[in-house]
C-alpha atoms as a PDB file:
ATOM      1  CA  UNK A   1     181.827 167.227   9.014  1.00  0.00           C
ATOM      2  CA  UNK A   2     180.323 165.355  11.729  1.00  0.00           C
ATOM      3  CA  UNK A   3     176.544 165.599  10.308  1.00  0.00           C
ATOM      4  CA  UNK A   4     178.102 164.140   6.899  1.00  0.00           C
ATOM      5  CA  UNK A   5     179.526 161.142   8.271  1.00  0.00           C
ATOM      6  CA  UNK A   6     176.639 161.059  10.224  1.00  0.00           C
ATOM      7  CA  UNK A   7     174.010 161.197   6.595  1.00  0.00           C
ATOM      8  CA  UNK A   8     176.480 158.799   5.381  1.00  0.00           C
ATOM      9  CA  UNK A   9     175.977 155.966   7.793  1.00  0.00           C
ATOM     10  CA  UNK A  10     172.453 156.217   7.864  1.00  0.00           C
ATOM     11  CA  UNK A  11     172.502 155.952   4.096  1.00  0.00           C
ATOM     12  CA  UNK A  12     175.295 152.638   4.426  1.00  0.00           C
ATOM     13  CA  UNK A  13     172.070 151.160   6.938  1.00  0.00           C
ATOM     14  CA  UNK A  14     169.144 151.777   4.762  1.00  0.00           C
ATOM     15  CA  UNK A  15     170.934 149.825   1.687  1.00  0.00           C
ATOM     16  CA  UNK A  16     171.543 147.296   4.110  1.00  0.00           C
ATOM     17  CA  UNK A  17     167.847 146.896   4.875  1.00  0.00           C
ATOM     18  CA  UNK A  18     166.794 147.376   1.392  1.00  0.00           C
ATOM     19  CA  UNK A  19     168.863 144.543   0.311  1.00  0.00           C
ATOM     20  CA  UNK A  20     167.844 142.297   3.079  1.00  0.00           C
ATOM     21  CA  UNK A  21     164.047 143.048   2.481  1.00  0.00           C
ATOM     22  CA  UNK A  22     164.624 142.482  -1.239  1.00  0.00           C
ATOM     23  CA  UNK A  23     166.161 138.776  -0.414  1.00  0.00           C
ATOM     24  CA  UNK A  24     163.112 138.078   1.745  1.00  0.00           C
ATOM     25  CA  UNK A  25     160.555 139.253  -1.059  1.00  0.00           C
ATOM     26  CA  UNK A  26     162.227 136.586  -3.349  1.00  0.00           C
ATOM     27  CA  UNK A  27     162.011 133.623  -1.355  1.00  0.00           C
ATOM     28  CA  UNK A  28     158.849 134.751  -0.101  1.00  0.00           C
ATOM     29  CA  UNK A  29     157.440 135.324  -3.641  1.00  0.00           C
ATOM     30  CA  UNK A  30     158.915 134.206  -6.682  1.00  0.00           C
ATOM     31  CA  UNK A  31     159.874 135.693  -9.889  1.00  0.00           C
ATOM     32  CA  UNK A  32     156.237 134.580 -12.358  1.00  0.00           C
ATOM     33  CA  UNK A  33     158.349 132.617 -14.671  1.00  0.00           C
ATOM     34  CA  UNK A  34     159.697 130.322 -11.675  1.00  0.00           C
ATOM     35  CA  UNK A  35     156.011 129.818 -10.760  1.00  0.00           C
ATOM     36  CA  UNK A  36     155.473 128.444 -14.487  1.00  0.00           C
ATOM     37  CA  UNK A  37     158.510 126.181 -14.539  1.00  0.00           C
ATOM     38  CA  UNK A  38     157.424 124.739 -11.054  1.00  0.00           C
ATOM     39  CA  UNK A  39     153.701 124.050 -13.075  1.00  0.00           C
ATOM     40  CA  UNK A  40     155.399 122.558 -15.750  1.00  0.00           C
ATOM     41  CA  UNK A  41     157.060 120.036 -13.494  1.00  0.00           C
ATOM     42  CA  UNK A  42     154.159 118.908 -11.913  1.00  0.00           C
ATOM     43  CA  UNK A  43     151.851 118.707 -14.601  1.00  0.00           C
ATOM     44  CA  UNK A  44     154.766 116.397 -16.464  1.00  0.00           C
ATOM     45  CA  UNK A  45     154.866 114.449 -13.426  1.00  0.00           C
ATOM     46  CA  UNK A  46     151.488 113.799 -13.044  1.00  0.00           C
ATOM     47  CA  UNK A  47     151.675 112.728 -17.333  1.00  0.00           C
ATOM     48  CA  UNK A  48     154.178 110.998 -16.017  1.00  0.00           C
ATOM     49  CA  UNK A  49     152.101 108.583 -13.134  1.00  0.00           C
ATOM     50  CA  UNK A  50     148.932 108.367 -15.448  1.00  0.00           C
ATOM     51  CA  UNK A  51     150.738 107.189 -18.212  1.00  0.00           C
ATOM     52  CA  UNK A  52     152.492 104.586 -16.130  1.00  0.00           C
ATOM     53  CA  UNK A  53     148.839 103.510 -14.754  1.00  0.00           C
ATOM     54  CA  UNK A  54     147.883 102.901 -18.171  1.00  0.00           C
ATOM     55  CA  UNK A  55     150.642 100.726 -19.494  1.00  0.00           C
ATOM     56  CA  UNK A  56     150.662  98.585 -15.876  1.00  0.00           C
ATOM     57  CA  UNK A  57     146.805  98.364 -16.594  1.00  0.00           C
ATOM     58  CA  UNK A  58     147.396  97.298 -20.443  1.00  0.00           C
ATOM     59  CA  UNK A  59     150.118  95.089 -18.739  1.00  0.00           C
ATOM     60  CA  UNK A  60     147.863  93.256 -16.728  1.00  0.00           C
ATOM     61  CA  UNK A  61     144.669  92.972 -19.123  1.00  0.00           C
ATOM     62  CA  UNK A  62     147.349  91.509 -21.860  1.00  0.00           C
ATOM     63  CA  UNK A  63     148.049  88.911 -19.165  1.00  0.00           C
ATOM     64  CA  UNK A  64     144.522  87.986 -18.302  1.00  0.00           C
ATOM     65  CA  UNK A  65     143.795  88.084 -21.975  1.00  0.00           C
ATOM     66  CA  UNK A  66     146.806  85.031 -22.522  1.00  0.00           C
ATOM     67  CA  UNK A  67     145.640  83.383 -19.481  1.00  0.00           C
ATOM     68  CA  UNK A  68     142.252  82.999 -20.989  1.00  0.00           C
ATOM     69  CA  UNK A  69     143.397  82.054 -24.055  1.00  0.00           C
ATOM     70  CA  UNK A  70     145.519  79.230 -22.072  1.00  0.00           C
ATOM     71  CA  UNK A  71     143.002  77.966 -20.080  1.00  0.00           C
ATOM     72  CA  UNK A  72     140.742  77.787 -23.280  1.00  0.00           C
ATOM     73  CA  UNK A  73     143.652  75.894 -25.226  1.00  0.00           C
ATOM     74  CA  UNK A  74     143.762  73.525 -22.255  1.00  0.00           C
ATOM     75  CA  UNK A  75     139.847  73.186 -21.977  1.00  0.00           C
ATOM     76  CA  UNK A  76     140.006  72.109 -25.767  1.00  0.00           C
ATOM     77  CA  UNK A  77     142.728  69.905 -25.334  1.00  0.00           C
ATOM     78  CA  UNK A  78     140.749  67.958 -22.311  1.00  0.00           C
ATOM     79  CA  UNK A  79     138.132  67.823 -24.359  1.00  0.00           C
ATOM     80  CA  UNK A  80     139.814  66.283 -27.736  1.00  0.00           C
ATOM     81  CA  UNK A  81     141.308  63.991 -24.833  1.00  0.00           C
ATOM     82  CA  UNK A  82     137.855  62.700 -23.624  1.00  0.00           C
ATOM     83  CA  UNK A  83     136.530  62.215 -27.340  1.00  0.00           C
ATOM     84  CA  UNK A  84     139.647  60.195 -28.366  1.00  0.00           C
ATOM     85  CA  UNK A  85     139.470  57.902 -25.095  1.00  0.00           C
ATOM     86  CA  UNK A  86     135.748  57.348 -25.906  1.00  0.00           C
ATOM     87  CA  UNK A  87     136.364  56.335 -29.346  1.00  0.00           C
ATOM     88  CA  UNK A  88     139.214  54.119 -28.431  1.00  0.00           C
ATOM     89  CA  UNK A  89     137.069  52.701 -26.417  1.00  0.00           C
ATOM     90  CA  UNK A  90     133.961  52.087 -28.762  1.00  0.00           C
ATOM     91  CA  UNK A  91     136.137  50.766 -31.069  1.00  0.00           C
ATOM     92  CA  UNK A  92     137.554  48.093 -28.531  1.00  0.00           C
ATOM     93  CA  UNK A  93     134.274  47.375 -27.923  1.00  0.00           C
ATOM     94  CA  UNK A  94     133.706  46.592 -31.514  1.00  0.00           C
ATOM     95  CA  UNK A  95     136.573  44.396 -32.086  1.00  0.00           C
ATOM     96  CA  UNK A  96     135.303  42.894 -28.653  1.00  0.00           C
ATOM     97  CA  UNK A  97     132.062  42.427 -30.197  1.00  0.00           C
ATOM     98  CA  UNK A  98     133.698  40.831 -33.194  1.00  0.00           C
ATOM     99  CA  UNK A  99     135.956  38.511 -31.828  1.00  0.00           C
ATOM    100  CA  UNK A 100     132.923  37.342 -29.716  1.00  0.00           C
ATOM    101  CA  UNK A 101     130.320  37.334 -32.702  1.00  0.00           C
ATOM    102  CA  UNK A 102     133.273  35.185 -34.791  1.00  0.00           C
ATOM    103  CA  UNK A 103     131.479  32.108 -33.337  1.00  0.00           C
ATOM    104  CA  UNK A 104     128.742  32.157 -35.711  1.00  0.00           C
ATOM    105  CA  UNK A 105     128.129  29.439 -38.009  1.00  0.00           C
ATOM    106  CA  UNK A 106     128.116  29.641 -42.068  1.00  0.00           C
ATOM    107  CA  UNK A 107     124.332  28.428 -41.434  1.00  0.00           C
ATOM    108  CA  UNK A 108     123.617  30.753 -38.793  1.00  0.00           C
ATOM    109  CA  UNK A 109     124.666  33.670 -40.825  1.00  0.00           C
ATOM    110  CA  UNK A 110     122.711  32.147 -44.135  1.00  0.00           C
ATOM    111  CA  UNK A 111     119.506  31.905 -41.456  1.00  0.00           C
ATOM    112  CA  UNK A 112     119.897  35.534 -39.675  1.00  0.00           C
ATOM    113  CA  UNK A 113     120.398  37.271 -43.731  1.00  0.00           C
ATOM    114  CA  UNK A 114     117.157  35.737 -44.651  1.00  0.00           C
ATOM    115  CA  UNK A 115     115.582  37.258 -41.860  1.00  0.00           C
ATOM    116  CA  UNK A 116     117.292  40.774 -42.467  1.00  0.00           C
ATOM    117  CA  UNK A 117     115.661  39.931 -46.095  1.00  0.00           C
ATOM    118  CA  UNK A 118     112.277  39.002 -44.827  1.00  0.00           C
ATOM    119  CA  UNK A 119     112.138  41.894 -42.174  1.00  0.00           C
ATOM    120  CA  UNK A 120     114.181  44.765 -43.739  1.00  0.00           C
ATOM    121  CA  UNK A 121     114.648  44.145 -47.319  1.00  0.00           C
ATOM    122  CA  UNK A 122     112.875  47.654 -48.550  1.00  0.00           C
ATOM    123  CA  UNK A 123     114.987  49.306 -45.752  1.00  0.00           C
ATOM    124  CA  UNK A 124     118.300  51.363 -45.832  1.00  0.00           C
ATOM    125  CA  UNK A 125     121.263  49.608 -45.683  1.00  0.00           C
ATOM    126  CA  UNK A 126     121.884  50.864 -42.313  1.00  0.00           C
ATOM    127  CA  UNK A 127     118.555  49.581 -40.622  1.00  0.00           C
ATOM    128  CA  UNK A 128     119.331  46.216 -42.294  1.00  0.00           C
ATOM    129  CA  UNK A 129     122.458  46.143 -40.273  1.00  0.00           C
ATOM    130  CA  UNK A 130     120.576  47.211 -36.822  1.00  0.00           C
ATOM    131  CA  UNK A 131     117.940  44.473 -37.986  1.00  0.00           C
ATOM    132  CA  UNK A 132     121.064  41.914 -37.923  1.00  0.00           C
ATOM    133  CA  UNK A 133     122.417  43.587 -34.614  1.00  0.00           C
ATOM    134  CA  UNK A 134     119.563  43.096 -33.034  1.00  0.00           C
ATOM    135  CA  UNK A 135     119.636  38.929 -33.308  1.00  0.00           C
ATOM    136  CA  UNK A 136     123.153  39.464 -32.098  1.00  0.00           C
ATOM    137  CA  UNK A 137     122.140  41.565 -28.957  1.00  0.00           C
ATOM    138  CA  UNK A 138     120.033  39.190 -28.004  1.00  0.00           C
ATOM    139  CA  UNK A 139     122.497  36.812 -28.420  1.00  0.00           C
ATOM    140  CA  UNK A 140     125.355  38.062 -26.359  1.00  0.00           C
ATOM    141  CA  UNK A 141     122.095  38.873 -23.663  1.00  0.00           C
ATOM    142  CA  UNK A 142     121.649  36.396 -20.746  1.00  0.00           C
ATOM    143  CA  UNK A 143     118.049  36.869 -20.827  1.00  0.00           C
ATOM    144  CA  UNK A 144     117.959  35.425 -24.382  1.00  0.00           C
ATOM    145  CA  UNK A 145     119.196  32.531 -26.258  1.00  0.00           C
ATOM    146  CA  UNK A 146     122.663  32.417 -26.818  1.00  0.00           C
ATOM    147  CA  UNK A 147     122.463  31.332 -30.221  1.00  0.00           C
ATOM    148  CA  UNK A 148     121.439  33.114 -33.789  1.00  0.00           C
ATOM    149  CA  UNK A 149     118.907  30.091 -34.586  1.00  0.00           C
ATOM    150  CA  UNK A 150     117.450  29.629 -31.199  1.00  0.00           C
ATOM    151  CA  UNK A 151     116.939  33.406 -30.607  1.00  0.00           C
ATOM    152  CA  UNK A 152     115.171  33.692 -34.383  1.00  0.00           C
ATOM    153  CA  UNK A 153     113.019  30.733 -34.121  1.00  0.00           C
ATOM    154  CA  UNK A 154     112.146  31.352 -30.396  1.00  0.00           C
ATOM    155  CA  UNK A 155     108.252  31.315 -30.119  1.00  0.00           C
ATOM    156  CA  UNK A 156     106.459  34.746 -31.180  1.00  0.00           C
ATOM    157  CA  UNK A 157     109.399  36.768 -31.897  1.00  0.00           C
ATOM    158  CA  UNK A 158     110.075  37.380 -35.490  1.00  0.00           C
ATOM    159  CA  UNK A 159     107.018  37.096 -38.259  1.00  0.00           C
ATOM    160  CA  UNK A 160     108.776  35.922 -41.098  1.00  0.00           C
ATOM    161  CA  UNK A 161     108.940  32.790 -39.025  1.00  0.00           C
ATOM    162  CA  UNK A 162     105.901  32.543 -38.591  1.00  0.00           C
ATOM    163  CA  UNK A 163     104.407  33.141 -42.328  1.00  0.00           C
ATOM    164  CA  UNK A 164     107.316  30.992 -44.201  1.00  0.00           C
ATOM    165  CA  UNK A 165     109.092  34.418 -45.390  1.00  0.00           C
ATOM    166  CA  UNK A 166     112.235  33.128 -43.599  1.00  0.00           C
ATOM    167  CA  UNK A 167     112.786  30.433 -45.933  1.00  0.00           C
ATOM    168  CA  UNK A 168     113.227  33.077 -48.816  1.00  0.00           C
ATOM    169  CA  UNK A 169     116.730  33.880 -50.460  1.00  0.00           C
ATOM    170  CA  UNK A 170     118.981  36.034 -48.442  1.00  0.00           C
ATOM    171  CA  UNK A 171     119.265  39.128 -51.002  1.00  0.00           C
ATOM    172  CA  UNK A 172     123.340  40.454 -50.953  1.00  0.00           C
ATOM    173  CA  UNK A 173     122.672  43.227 -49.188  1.00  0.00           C
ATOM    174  CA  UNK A 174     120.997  41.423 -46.312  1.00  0.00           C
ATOM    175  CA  UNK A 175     124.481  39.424 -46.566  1.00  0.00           C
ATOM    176  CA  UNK A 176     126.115  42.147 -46.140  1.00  0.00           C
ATOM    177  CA  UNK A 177     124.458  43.498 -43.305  1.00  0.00           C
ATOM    178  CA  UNK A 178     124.660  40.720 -40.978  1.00  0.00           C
ATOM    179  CA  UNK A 179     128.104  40.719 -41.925  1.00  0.00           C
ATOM    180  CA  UNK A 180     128.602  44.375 -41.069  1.00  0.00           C
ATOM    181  CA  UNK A 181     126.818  43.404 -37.809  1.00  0.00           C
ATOM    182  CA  UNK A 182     129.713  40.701 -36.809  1.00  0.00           C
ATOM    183  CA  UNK A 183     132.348  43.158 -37.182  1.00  0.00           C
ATOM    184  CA  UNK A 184     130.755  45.122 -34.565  1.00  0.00           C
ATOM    185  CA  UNK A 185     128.684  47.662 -36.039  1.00  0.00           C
ATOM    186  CA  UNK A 186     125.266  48.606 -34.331  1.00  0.00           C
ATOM    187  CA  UNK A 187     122.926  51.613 -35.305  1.00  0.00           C
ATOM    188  CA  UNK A 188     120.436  50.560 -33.347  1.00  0.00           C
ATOM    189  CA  UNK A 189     122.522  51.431 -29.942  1.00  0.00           C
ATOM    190  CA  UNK A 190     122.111  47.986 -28.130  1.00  0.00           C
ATOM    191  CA  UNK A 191     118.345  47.290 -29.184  1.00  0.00           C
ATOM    192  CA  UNK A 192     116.836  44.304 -28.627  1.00  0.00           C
ATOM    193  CA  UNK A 193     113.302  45.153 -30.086  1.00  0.00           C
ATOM    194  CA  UNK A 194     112.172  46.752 -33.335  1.00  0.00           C
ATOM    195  CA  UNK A 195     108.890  47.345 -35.002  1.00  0.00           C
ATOM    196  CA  UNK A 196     107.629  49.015 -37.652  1.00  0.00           C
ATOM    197  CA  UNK A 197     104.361  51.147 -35.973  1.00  0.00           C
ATOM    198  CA  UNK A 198     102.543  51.255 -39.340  1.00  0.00           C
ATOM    199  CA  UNK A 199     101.748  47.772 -39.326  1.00  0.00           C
ATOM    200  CA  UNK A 200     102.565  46.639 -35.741  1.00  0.00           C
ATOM    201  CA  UNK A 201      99.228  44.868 -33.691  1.00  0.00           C
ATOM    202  CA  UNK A 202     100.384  46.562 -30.555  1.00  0.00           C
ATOM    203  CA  UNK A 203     102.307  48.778 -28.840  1.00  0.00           C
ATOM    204  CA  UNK A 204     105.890  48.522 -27.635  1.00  0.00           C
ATOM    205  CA  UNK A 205     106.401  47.176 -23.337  1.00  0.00           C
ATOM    206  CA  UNK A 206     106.797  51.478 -21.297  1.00  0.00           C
ATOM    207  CA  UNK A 207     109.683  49.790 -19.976  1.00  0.00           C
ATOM    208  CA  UNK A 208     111.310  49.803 -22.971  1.00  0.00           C
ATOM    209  CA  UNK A 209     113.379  52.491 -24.297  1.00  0.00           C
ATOM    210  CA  UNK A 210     113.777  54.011 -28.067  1.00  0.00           C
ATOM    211  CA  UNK A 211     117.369  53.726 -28.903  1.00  0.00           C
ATOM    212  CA  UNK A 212     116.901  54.964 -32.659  1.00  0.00           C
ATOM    213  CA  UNK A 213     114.754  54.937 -35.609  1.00  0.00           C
ATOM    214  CA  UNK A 214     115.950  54.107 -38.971  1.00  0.00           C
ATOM    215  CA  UNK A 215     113.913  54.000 -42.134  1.00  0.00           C
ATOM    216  CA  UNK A 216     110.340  52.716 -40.769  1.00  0.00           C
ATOM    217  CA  UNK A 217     111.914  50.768 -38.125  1.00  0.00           C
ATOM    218  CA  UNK A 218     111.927  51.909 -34.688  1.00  0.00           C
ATOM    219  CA  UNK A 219     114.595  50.267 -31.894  1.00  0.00           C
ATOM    220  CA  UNK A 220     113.900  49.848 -28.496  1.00  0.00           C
ATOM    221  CA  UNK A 221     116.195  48.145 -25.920  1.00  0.00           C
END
């Protein structure tokens, strides 16, 4: 009896121990599919960073991209700014011009036409004008005369002075032209020389500078 409750216990123990051993083998090595699901989780995790990355990094080149396109808009504004002011500006200058050049007499504008005729009658209309603007240049200079007649009959200045073509007709569009010329309109850019260097007996001053050539006319101030 004694050796059977004896067999007994010993059998009780080594269940014990088996158990016990079994627990540790579990936490010390887990069941394969365990090992998977703990995979899983980081691999979705790690998705889960990267594809946070990207969208902050799509974030962020989104914003550069609209900060560019601001600071373009703005550039383009400061520059439609700058071209409107200088503009305004020429055209003040114009009416400036005009209010000035309003002085001119009925005979003064007859005498400067005829010259336009004499000088740039085979010209475009547009170097007829700078031919007129010229005369008024010089005018509105103080180291000219400061009047239409005494600037074109100063002494060596203007041919058709000196060979008689000044007393010709004023054609209209000469007329024209010197009127263009008192409302302010220059294309020859504040010139106070011109010369056609086909049939010119010298050469222009190196101090002077070309301001524009128009037809066979070229403008020097």
């Amino acid at each position: 009896m004694r050796q059977t409750v004896a067999t007994l216990l010993v059998l009780i123990i080594s269940n014990f121990v088996m158990v016990d051993a079994l627990k540790d083998d579990c936490v010390k090595a887990p069941y394969p599919e365990f090992k998977h699901y703990q995979l899983l989780q980081k691999i979705q995790k790690e998705a889960a960073i990267k594809e946070e990355r990207r969208l902050l990094a799509e974030k962020s080149k989104q914003a550069e991209k609209k900060r560019r396109y601001l600071a373009y808009q703005e550039h383009l504004k400061r520059k439609e700014a700058k071209k409107q002011k200088a503009l305004a500006a020429a055209k003040l200058n114009r009416v400036n011009q005009s209010v000035e050049r309003k002085g001119v007499s009925n005979s003064d504008k007859e005498l400067l036409a005829r010259l336009v005729t004499a000088e740039a009658k085979n010209q475009p209309f547009e170097g007829q004008v700078a031919v007129a603007a010229v005369v008024l240049n010089r005018v509105e200079s103080d180291e000219w005369q400061d009047s239409v007649s005494s600037v074109i009959y100063a002494k060596r200045q203007f041919q058709p002075v000196s060979n008689g073509s000044i007393n010709r007709k004023a054609t209209d569009s000469a007329k024209k032209a010197v009127e263009e010329a008192l409302k302010g309109s220059d294309p020859s850019h504040g010139a106070v020389y011109f010369y056609n260097p086909d049939i010119a007996n010298g050469s222009p001053s190196p101090r002077s500078r070309k301001t524009a050539v128009i037809g066979d006319h070229v403008f020097l101030d």
